[in-house]
PDB file of N, CA and C in Angstrom:
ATOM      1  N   UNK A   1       2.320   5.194   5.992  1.00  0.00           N
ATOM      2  CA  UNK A   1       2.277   3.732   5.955  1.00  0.00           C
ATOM      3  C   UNK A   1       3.683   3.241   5.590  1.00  0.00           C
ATOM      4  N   UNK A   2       4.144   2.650   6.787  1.00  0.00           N
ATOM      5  CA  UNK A   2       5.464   1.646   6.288  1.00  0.00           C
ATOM      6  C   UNK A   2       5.236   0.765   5.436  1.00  0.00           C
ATOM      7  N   UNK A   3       6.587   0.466   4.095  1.00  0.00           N
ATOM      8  CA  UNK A   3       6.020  -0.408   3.636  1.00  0.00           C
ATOM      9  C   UNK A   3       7.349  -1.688   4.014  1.00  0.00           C
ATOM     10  N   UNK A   4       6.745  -3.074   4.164  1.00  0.00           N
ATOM     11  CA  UNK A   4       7.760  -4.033   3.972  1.00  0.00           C
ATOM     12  C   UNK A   4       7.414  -5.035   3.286  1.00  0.00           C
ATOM     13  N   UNK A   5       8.554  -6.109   2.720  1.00  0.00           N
ATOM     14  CA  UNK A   5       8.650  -7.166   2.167  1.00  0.00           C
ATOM     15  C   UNK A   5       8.917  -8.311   2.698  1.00  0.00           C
ATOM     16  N   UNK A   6       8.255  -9.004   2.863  1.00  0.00           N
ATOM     17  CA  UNK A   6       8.491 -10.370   3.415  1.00  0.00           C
ATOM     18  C   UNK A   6       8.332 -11.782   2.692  1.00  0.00           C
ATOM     19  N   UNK A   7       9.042 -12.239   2.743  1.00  0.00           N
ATOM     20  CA  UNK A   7       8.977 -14.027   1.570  1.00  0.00           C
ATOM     21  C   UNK A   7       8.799 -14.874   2.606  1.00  0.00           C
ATOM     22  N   UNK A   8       8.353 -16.348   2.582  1.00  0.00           N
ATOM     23  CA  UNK A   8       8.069 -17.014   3.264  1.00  0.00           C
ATOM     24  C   UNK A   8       8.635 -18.327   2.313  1.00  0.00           C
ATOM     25  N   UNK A   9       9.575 -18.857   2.667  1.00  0.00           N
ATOM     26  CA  UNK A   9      10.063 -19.985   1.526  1.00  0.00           C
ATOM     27  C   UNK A   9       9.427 -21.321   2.160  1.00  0.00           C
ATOM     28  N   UNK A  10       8.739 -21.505   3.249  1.00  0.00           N
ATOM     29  CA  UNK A  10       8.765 -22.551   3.733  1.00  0.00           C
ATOM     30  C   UNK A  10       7.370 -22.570   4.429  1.00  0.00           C
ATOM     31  N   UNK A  11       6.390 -23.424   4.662  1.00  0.00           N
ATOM     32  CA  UNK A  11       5.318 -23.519   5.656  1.00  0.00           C
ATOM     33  C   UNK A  11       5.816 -23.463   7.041  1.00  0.00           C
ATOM     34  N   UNK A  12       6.830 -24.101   7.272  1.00  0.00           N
ATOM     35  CA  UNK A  12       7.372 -23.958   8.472  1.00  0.00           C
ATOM     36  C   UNK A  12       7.347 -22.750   9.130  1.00  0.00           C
ATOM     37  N   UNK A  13       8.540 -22.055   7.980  1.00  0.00           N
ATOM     38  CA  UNK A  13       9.136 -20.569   8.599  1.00  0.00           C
ATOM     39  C   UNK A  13       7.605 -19.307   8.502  1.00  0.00           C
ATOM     40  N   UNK A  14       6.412 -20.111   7.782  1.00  0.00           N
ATOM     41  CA  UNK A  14       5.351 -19.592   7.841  1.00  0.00           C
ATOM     42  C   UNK A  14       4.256 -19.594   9.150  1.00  0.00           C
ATOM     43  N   UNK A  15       4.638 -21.122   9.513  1.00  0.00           N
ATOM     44  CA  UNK A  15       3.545 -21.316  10.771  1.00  0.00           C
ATOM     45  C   UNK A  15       4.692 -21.018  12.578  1.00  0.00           C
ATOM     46  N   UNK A  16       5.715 -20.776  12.125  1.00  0.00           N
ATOM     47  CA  UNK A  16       6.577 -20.452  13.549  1.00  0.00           C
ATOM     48  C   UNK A  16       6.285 -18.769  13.730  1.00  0.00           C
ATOM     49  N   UNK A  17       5.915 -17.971  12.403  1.00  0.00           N
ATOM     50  CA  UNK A  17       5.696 -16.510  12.373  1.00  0.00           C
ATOM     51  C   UNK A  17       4.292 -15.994  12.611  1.00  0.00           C
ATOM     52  N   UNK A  18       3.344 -17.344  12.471  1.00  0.00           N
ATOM     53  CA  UNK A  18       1.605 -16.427  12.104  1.00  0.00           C
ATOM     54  C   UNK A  18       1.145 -16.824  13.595  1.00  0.00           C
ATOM     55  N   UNK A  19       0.575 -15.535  13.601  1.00  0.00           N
ATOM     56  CA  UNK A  19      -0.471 -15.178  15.332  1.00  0.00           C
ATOM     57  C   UNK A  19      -1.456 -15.424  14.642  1.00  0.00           C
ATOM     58  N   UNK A  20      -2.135 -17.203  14.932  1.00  0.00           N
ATOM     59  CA  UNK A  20      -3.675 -16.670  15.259  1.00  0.00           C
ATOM     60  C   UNK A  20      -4.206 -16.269  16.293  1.00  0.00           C
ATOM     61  N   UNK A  21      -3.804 -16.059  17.680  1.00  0.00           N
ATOM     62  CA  UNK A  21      -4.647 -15.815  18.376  1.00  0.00           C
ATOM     63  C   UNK A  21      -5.076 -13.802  18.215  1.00  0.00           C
ATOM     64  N   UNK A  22      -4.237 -13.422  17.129  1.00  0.00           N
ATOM     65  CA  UNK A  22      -4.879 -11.933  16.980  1.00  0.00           C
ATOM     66  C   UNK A  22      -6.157 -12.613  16.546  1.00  0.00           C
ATOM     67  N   UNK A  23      -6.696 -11.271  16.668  1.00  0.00           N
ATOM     68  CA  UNK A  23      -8.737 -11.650  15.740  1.00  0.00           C
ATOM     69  C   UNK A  23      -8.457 -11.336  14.894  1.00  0.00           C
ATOM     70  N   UNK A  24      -8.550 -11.019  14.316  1.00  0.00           N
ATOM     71  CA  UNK A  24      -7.729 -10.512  12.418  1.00  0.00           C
ATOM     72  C   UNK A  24      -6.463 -11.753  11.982  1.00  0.00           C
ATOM     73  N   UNK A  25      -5.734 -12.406  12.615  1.00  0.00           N
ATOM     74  CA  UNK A  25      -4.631 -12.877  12.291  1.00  0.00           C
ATOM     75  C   UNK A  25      -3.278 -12.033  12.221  1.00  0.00           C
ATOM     76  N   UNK A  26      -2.386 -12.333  11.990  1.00  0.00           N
ATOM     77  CA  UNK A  26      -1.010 -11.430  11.898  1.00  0.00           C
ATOM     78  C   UNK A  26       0.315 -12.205  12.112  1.00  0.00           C
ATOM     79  N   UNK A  27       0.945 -11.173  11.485  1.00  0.00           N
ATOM     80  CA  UNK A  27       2.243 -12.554  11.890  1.00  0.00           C
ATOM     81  C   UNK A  27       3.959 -11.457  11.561  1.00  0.00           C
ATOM     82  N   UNK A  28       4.590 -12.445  12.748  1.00  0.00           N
ATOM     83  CA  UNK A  28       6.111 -11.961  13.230  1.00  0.00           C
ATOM     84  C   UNK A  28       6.847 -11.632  12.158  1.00  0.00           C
ATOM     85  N   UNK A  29       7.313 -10.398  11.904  1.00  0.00           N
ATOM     86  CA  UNK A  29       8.279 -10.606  10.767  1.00  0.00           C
ATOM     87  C   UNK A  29       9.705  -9.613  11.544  1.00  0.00           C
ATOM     88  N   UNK A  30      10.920 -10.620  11.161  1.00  0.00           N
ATOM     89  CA  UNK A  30      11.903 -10.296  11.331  1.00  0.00           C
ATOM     90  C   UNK A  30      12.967  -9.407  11.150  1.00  0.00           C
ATOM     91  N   UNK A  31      13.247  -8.261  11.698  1.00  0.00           N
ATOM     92  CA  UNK A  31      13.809  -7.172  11.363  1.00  0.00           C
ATOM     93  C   UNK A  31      14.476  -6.704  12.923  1.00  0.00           C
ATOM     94  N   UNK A  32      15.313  -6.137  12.326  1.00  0.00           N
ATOM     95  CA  UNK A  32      16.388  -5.117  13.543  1.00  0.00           C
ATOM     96  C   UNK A  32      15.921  -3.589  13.526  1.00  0.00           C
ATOM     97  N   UNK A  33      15.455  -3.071  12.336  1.00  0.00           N
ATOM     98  CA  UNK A  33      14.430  -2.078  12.315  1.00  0.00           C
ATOM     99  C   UNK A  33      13.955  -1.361  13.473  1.00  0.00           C
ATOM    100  N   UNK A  34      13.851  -0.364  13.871  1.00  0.00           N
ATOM    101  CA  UNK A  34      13.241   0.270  14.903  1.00  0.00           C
ATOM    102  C   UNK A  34      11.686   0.640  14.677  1.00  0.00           C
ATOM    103  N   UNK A  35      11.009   0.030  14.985  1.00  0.00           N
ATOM    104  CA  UNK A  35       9.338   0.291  15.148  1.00  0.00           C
ATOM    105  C   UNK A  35       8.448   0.608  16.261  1.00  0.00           C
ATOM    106  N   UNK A  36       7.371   1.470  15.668  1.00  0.00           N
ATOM    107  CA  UNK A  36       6.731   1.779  17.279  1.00  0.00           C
ATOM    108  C   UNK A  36       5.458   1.376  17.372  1.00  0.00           C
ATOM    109  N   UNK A  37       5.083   0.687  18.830  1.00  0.00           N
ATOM    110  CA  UNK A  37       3.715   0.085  18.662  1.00  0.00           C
ATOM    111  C   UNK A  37       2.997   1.074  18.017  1.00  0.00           C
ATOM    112  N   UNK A  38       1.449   0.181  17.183  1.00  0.00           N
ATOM    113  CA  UNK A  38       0.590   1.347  16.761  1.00  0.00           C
ATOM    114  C   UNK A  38       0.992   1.901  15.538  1.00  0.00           C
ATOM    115  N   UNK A  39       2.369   1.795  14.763  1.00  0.00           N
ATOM    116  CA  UNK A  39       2.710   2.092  13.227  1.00  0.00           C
ATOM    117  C   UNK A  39       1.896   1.483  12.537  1.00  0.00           C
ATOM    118  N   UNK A  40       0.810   2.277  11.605  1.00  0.00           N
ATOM    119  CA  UNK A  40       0.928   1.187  10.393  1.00  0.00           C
ATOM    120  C   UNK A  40       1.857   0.794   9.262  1.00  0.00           C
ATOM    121  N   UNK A  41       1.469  -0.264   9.126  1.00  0.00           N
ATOM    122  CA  UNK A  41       2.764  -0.961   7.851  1.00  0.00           C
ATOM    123  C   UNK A  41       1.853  -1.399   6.883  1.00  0.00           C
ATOM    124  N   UNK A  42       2.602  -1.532   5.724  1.00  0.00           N
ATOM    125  CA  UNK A  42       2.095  -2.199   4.544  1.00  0.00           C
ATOM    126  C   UNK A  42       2.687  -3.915   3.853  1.00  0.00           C
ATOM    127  N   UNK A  43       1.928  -4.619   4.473  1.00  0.00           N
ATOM    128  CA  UNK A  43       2.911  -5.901   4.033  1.00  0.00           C
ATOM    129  C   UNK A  43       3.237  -6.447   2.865  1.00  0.00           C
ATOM    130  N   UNK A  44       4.127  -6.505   2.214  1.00  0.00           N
ATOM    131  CA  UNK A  44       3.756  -7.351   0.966  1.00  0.00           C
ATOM    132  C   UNK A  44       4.459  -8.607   1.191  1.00  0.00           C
ATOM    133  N   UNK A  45       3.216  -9.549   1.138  1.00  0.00           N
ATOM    134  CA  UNK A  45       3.999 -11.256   1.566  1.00  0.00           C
ATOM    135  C   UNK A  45       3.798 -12.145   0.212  1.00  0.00           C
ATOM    136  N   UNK A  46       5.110 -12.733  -0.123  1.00  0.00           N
ATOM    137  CA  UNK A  46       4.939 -13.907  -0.803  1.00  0.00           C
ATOM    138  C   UNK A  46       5.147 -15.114   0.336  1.00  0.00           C
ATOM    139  N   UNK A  47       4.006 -15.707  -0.151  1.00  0.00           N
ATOM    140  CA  UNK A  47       3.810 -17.150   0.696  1.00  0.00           C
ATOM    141  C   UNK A  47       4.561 -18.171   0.040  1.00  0.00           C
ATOM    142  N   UNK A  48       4.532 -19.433   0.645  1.00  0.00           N
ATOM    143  CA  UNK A  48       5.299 -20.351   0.061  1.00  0.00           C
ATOM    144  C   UNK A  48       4.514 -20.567  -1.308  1.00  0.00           C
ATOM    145  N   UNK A  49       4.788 -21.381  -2.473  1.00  0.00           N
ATOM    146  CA  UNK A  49       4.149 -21.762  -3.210  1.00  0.00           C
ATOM    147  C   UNK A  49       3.828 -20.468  -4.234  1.00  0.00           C
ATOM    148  N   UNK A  50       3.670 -19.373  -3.899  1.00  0.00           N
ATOM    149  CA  UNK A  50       3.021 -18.661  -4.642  1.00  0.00           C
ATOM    150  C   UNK A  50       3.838 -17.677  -5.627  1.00  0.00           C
ATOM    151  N   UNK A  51       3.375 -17.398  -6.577  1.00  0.00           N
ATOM    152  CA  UNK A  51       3.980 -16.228  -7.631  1.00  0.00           C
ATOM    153  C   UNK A  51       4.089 -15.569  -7.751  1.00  0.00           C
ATOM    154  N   UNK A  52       2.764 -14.352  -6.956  1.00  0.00           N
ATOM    155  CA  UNK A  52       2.760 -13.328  -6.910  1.00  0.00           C
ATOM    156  C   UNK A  52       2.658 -12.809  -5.263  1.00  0.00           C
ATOM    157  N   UNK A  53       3.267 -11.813  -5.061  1.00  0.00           N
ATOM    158  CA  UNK A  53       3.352 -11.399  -3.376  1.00  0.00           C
ATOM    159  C   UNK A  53       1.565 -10.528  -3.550  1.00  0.00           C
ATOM    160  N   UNK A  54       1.131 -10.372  -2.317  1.00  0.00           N
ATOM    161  CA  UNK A  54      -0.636 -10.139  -1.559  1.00  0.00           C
ATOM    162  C   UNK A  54       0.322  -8.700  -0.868  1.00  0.00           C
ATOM    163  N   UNK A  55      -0.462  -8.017  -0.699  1.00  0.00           N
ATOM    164  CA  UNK A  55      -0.687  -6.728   0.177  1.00  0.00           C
ATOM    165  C   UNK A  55      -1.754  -6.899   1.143  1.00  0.00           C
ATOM    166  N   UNK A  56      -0.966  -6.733   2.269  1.00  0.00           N
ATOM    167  CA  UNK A  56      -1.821  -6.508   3.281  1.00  0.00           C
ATOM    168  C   UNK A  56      -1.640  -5.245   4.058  1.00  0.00           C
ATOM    169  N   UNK A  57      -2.660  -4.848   5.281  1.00  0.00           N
ATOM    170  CA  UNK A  57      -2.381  -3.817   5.707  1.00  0.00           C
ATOM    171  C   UNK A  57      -2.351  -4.309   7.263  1.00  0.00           C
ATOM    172  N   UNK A  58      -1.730  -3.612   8.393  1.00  0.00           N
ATOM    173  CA  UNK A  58      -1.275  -3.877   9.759  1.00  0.00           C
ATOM    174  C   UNK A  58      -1.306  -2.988  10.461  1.00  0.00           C
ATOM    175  N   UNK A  59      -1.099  -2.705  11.581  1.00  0.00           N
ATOM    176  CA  UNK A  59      -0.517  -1.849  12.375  1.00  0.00           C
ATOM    177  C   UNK A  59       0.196  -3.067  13.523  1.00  0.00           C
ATOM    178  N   UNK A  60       1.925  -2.481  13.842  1.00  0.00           N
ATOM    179  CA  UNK A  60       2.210  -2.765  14.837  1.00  0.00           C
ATOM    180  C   UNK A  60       1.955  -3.162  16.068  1.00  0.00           C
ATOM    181  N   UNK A  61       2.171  -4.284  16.643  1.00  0.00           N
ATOM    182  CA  UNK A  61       1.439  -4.945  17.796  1.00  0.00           C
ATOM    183  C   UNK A  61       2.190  -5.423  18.844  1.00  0.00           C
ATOM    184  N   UNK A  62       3.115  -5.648  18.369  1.00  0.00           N
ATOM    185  CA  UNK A  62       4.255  -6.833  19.180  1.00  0.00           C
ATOM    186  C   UNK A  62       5.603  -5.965  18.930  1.00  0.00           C
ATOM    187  N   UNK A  63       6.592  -5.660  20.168  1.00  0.00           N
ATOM    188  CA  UNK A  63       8.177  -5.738  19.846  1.00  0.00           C
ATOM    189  C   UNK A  63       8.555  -6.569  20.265  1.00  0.00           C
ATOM    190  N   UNK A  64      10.094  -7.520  19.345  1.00  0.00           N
ATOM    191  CA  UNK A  64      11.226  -8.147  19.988  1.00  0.00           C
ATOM    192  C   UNK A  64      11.863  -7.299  19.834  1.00  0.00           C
ATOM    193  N   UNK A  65      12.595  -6.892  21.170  1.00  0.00           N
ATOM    194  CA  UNK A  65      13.682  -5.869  20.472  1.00  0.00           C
ATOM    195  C   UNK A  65      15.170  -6.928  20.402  1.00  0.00           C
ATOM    196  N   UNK A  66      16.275  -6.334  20.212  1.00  0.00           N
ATOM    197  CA  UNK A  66      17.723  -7.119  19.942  1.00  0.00           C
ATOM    198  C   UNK A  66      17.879  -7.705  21.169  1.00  0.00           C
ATOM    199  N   UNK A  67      18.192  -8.990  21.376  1.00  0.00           N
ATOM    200  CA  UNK A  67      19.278  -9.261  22.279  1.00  0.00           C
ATOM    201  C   UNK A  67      17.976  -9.585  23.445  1.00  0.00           C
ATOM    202  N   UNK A  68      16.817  -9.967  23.064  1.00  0.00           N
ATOM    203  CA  UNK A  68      15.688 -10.640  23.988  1.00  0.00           C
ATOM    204  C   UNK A  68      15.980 -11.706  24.313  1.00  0.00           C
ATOM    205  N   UNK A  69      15.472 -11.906  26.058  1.00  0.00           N
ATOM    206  CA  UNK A  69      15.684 -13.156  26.685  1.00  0.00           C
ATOM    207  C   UNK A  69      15.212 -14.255  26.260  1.00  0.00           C
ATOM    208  N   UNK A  70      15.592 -15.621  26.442  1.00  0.00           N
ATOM    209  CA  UNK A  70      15.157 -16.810  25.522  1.00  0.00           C
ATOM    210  C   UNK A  70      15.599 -16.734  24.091  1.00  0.00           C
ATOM    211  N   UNK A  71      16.496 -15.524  23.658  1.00  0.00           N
ATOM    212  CA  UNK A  71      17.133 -16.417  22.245  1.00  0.00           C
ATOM    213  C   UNK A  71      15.832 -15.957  20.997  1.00  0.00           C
ATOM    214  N   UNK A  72      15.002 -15.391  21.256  1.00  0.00           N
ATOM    215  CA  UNK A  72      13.747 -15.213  20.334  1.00  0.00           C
ATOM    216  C   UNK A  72      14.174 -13.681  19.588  1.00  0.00           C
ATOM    217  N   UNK A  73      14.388 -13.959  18.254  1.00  0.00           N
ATOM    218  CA  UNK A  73      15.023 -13.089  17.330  1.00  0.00           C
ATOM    219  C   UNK A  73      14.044 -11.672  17.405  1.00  0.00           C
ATOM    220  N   UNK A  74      15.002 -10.930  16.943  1.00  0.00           N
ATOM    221  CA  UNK A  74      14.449  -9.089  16.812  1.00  0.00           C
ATOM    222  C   UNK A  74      13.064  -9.324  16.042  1.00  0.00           C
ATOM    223  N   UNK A  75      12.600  -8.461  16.798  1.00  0.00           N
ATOM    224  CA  UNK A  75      11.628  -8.114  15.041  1.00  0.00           C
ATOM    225  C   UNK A  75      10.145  -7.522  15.618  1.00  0.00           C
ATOM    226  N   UNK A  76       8.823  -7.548  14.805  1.00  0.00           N
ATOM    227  CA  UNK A  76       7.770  -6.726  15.458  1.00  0.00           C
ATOM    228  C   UNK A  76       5.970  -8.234  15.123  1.00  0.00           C
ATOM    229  N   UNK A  77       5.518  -7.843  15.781  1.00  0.00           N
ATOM    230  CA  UNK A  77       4.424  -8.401  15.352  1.00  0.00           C
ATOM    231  C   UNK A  77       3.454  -7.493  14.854  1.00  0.00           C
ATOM    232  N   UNK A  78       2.635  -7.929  14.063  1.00  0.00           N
ATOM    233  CA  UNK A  78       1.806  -7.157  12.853  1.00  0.00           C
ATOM    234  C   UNK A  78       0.342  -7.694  13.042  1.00  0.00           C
ATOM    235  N   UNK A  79      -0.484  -6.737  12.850  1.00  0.00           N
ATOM    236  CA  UNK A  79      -1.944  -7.370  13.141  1.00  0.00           C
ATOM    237  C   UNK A  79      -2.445  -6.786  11.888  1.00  0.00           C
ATOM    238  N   UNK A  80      -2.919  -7.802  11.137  1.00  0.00           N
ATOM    239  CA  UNK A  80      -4.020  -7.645   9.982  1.00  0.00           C
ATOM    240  C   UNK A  80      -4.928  -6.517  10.316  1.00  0.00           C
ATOM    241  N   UNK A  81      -4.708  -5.830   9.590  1.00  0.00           N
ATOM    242  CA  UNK A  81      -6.370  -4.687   9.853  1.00  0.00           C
ATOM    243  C   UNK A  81      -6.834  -4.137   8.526  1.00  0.00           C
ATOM    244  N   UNK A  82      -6.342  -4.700   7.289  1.00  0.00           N
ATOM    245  CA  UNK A  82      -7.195  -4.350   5.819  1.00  0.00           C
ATOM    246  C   UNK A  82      -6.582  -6.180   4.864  1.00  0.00           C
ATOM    247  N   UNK A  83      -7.531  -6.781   5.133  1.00  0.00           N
ATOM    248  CA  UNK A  83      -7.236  -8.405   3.989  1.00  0.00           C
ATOM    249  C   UNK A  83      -7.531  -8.461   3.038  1.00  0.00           C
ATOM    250  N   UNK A  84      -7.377  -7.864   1.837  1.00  0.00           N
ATOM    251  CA  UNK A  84      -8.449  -7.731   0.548  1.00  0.00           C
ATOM    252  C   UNK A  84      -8.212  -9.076   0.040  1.00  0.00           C
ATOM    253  N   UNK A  85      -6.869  -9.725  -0.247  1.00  0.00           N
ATOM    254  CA  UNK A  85      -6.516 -10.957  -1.035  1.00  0.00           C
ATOM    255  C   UNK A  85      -6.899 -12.158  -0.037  1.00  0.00           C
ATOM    256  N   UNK A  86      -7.567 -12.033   1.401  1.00  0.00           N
ATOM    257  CA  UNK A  86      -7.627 -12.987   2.307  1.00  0.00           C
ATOM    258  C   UNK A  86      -6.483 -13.612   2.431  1.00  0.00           C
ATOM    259  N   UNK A  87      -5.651 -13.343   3.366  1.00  0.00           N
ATOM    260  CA  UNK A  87      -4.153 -13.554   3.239  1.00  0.00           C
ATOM    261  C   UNK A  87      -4.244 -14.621   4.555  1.00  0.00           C
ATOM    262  N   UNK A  88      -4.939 -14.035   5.683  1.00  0.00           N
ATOM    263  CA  UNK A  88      -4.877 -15.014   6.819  1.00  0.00           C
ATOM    264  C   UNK A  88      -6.139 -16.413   6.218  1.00  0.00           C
ATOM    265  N   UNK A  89      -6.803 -16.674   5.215  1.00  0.00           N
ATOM    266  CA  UNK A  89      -7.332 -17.886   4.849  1.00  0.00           C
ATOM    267  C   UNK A  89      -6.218 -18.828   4.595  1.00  0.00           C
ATOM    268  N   UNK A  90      -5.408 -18.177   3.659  1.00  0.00           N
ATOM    269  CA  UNK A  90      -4.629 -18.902   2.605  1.00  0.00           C
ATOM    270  C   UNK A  90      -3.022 -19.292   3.426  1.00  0.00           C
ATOM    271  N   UNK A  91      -3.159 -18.452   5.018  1.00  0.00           N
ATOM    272  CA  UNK A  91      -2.424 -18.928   5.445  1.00  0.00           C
ATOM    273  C   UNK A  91      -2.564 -20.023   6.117  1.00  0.00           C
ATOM    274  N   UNK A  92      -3.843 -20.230   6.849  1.00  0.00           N
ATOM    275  CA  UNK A  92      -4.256 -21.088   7.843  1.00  0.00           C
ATOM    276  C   UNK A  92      -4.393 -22.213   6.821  1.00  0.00           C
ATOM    277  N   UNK A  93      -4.581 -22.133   5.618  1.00  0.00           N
ATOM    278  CA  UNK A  93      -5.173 -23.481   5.171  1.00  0.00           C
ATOM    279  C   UNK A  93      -3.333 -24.415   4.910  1.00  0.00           C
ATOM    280  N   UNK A  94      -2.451 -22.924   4.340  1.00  0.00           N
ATOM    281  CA  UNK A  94      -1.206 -23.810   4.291  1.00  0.00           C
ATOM    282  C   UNK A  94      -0.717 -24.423   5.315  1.00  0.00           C
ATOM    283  N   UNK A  95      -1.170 -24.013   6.207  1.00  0.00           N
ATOM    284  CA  UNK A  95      -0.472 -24.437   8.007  1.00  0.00           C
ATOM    285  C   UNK A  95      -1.378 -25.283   8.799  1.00  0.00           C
ATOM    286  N   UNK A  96      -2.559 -26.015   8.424  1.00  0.00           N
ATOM    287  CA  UNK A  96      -3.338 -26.307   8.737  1.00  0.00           C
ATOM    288  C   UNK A  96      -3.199 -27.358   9.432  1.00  0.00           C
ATOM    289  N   UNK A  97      -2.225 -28.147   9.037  1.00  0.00           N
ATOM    290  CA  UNK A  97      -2.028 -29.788  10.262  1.00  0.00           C
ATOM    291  C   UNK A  97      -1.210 -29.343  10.766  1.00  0.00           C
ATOM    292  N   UNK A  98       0.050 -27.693  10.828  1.00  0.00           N
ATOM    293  CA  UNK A  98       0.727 -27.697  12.273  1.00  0.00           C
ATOM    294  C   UNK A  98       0.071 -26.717  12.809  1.00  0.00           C
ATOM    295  N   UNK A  99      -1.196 -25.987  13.066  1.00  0.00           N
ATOM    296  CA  UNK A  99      -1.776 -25.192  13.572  1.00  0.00           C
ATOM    297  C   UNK A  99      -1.920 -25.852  15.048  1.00  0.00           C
ATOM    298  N   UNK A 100      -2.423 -26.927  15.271  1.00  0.00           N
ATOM    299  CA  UNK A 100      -2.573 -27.898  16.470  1.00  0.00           C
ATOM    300  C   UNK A 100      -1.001 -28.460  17.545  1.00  0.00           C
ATOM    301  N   UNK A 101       0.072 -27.955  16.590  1.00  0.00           N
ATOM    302  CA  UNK A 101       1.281 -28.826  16.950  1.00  0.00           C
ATOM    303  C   UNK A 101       1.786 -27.832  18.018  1.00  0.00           C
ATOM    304  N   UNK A 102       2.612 -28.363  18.762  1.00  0.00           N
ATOM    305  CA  UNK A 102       3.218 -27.684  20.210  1.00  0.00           C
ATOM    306  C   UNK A 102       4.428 -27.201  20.199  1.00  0.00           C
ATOM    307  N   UNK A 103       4.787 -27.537  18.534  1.00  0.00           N
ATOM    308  CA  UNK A 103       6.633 -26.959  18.433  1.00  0.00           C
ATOM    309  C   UNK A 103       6.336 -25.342  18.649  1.00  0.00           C
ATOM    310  N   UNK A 104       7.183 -24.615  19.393  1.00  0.00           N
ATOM    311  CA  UNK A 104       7.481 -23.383  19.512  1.00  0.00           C
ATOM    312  C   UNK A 104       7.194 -22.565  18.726  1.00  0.00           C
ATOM    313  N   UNK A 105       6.657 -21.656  18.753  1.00  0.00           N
ATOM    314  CA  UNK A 105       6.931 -20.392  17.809  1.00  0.00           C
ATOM    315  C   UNK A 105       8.144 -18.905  17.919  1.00  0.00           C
ATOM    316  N   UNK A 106       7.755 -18.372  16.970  1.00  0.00           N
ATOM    317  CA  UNK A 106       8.676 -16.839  17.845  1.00  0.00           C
ATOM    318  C   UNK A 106       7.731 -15.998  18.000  1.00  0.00           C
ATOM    319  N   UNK A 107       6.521 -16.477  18.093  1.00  0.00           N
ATOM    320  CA  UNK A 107       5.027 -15.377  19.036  1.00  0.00           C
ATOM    321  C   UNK A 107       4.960 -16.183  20.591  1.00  0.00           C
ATOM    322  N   UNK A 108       3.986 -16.514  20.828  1.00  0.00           N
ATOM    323  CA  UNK A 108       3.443 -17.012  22.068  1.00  0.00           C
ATOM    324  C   UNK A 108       3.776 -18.611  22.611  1.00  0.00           C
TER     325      UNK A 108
END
């Protein structure tokens, strides 16, 4: 199990990173890192607002690799597959009036 760290200082930089359309939820995190679909990882995310960082668990889903067309930064997408702290609730509820909005993401 990979492990990584991820902070989220902003709802923004929170709702441009989270896939809901995984069934589990998951979300983009940014790295130059070499990853292979199908790794599991271990997330530890501090969300905006919060004090203490959540563990989640993933496996690899998504590559950007370096230097992708459209300008859309390196990095891997992550699919929830163990939520003990309910991490995708507490995300959707922070992101909840731009969940509907049409600004871009760096997923889909």
């Amino acid at each position: 199990m990979i492990p990584i760290n991820i902070e989220f200082n902003s709802e923004h930089d929170l709702y441009v990173s989270y896939m809901p359309f995984l069934k589990e939820g998951g979300l983009f995190i940014r790295t130059a890192e070499p990853y292979e679909l199908g790794s599991e990882v271990e997330l530890n995310i501090l969300l905006p607002d919060s004090l203490e960082p959540s563990l989640i668990k993933g496996e690899v889903c998504w590559l950007t690799p370096t230097g992708a067309q459209n300008g859309t930064p390196a990095g891997i997408g992550v699919s929830f597959t163990d939520d003990p702290d309910k991490i995708r609730h507490q995300i959707e509820q922070a992101i909840a009036r731009q969940l509907s909005s049409s600004e871009p993401t760096l997923t889909m």
